[in-house]
C-alpha atoms as a PDB file:
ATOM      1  CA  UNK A   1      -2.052   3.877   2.181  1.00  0.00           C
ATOM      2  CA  UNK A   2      -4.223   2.615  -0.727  1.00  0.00           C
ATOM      3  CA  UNK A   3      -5.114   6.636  -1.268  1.00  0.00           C
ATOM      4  CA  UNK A   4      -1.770   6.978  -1.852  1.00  0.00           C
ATOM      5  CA  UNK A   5      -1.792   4.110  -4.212  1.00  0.00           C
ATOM      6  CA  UNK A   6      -4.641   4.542  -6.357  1.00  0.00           C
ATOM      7  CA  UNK A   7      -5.528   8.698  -5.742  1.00  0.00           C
ATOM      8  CA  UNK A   8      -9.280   9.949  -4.835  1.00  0.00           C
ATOM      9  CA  UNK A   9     -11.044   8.770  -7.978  1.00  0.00           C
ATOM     10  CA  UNK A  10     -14.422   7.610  -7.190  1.00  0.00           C
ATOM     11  CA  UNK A  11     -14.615   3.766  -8.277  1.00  0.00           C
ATOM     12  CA  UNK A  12     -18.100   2.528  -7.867  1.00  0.00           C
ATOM     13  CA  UNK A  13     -18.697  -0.696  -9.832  1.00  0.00           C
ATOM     14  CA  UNK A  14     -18.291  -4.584  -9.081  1.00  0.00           C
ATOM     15  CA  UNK A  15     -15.202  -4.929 -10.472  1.00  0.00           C
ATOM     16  CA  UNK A  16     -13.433  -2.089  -9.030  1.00  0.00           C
ATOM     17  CA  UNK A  17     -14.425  -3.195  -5.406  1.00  0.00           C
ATOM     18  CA  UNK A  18     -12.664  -6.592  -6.809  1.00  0.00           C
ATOM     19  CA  UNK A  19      -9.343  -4.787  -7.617  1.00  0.00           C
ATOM     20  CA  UNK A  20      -9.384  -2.958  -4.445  1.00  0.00           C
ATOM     21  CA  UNK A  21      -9.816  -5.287  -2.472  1.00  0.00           C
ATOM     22  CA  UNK A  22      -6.839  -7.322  -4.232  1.00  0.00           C
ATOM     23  CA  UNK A  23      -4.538  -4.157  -4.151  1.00  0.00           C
ATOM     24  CA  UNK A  24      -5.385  -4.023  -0.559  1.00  0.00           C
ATOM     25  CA  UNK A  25      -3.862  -7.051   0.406  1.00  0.00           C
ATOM     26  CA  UNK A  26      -1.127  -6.934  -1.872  1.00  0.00           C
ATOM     27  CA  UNK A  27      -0.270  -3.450   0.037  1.00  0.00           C
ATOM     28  CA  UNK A  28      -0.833  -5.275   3.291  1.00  0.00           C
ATOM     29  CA  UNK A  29       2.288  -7.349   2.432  1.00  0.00           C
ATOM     30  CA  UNK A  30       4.483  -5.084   0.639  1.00  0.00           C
ATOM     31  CA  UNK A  31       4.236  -2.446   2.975  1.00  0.00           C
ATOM     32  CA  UNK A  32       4.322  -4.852   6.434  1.00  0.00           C
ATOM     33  CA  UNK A  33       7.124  -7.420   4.896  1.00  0.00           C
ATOM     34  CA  UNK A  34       9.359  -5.411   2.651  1.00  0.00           C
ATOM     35  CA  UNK A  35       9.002  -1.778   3.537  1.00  0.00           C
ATOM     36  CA  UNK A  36      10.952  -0.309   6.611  1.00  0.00           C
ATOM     37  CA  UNK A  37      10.541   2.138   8.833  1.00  0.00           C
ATOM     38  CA  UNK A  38      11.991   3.974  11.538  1.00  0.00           C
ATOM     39  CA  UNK A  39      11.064   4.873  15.253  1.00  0.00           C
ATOM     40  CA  UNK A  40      11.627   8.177  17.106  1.00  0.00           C
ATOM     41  CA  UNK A  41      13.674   7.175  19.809  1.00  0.00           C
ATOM     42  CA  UNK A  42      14.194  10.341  21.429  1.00  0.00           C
ATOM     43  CA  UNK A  43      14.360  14.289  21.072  1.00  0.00           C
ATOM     44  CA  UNK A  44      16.795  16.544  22.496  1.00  0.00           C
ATOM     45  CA  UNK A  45      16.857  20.470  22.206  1.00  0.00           C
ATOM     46  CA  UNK A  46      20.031  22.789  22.378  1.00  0.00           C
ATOM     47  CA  UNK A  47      18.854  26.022  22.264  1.00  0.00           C
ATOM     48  CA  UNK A  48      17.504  26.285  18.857  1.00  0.00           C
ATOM     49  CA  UNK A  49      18.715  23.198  17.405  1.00  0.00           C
ATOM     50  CA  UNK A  50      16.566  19.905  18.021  1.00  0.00           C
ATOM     51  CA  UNK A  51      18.159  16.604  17.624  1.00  0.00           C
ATOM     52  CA  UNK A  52      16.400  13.170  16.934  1.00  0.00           C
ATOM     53  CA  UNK A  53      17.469   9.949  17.552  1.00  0.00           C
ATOM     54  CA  UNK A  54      16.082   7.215  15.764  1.00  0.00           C
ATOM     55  CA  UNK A  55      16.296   3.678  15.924  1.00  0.00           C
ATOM     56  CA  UNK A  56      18.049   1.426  12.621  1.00  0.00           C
ATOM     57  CA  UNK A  57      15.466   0.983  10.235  1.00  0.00           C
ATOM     58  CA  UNK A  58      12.907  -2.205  10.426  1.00  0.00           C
ATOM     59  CA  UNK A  59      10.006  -3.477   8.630  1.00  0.00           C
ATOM     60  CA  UNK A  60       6.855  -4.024  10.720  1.00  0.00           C
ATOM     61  CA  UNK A  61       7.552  -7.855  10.835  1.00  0.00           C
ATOM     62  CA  UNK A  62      10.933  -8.302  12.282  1.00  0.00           C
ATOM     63  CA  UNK A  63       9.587  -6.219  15.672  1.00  0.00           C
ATOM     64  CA  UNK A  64       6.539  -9.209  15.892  1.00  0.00           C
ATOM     65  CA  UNK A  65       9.666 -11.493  16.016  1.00  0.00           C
ATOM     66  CA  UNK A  66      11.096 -10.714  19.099  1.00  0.00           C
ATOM     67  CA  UNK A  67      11.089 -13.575  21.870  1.00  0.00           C
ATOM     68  CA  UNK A  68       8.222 -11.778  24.287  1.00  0.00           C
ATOM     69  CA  UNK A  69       6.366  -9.605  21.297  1.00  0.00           C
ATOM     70  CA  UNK A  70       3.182 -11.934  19.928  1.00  0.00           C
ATOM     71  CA  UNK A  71       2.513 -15.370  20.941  1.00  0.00           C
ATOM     72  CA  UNK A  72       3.822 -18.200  19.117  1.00  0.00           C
ATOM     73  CA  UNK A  73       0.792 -19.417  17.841  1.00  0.00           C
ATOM     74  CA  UNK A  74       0.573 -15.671  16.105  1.00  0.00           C
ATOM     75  CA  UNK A  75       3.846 -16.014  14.593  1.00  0.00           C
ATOM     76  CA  UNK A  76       3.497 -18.715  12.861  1.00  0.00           C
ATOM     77  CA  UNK A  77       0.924 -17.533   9.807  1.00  0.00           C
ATOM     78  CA  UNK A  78       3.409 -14.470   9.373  1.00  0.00           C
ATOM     79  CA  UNK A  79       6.679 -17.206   9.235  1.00  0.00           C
ATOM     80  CA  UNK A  80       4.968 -19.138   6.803  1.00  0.00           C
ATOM     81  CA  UNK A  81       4.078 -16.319   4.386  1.00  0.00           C
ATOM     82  CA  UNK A  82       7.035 -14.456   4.933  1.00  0.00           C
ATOM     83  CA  UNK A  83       9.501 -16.705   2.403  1.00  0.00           C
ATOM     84  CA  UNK A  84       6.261 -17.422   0.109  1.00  0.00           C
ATOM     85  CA  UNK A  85       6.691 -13.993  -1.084  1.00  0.00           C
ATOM     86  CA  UNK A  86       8.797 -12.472  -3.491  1.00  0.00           C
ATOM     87  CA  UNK A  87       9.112  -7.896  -3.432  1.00  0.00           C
ATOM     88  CA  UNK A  88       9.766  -7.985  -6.796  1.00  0.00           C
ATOM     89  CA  UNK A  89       6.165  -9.880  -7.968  1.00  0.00           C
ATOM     90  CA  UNK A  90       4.454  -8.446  -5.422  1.00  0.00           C
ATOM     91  CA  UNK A  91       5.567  -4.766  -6.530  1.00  0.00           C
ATOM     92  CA  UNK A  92       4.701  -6.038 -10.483  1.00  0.00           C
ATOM     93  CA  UNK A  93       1.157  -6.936  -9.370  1.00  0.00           C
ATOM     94  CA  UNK A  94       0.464  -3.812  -7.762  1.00  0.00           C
ATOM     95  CA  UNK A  95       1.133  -1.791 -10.429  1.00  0.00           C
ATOM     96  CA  UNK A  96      -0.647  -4.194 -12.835  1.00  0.00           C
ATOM     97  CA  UNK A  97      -4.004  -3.590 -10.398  1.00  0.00           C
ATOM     98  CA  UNK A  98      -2.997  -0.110 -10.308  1.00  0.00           C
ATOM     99  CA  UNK A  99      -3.053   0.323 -14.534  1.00  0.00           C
ATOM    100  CA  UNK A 100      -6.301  -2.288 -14.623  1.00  0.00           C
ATOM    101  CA  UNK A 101      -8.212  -0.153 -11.976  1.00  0.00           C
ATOM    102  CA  UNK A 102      -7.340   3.226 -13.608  1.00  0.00           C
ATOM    103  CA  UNK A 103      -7.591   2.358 -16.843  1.00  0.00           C
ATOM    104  CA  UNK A 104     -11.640   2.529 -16.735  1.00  0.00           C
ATOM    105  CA  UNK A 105     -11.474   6.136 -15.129  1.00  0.00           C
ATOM    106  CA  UNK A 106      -9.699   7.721 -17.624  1.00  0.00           C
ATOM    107  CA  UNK A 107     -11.783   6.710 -20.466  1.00  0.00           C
ATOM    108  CA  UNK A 108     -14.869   9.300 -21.756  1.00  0.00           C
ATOM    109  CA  UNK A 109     -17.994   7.682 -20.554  1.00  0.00           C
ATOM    110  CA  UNK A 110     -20.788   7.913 -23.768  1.00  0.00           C
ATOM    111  CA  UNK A 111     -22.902  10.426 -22.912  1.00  0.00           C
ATOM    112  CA  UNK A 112     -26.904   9.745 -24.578  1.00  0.00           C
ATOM    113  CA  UNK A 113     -28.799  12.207 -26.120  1.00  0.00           C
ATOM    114  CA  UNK A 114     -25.969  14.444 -26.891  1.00  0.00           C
ATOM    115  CA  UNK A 115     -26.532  16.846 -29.195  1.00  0.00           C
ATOM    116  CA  UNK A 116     -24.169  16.289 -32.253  1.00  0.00           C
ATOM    117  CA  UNK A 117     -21.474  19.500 -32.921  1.00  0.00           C
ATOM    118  CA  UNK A 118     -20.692  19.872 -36.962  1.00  0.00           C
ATOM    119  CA  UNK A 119     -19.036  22.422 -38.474  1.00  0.00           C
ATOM    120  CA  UNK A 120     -20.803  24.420 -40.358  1.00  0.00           C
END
């Protein structure tokens, strides 16, 4: 997931560990709170034609809710975070830690004791 976020580049200084590790838990949110999914239910094949079934579309929260899923005592961080957060923000911040951690990549790094090209 944060591959898909911020591609393969190879970030190796302080504060890029600092902005990954933010972006990390901003995806954590995003993609568990606001971002649905759906479950193969089941497969059935007629002849040459396959047809899936899938269940309606949930975020990975609202399964954790059910009665017998997770403990109480496990529910209760996620049902105090959950109206704490706003898509919208949370989306903006990702891309601003997505534009402040690519930013630095994409500049030319000085190289010393490069010979000097003129045109001559």
């Amino acid at each position: 997931m944060v591959r898909r976020t911020v591609g393969y580049g190879r970030y190796d200084s302080p504060e890029a560990l600092r902005i990954l590790n933010s972006l990390d838990a901003l995806l954590r949110l995003y993609t568990n709170f606001f971002q649905p999914v759906q479950k193969l239910v089941s497969e059935e094949r007629h002849g040459a034609r396959l047809r899936r079934r899938c269940n309606t579309p949930q975020t990975p929260y609202q399964p954790v809710l059910a009665p017998a899923a997770v403990p109480e005592d496990r529910k209760q961080p996620m049902l105090t975070t959950y109206p704490t957060l706003n898509p919208a923000r949370v989306r903006r911040d990702i891309t601003v830690l997505q534009h402040r951690l690519i930013a630095p990549a994409h500049r030319p790094s000085p190289q010393p004791n490069a010979p000097e090209v003129t045109n001559a």
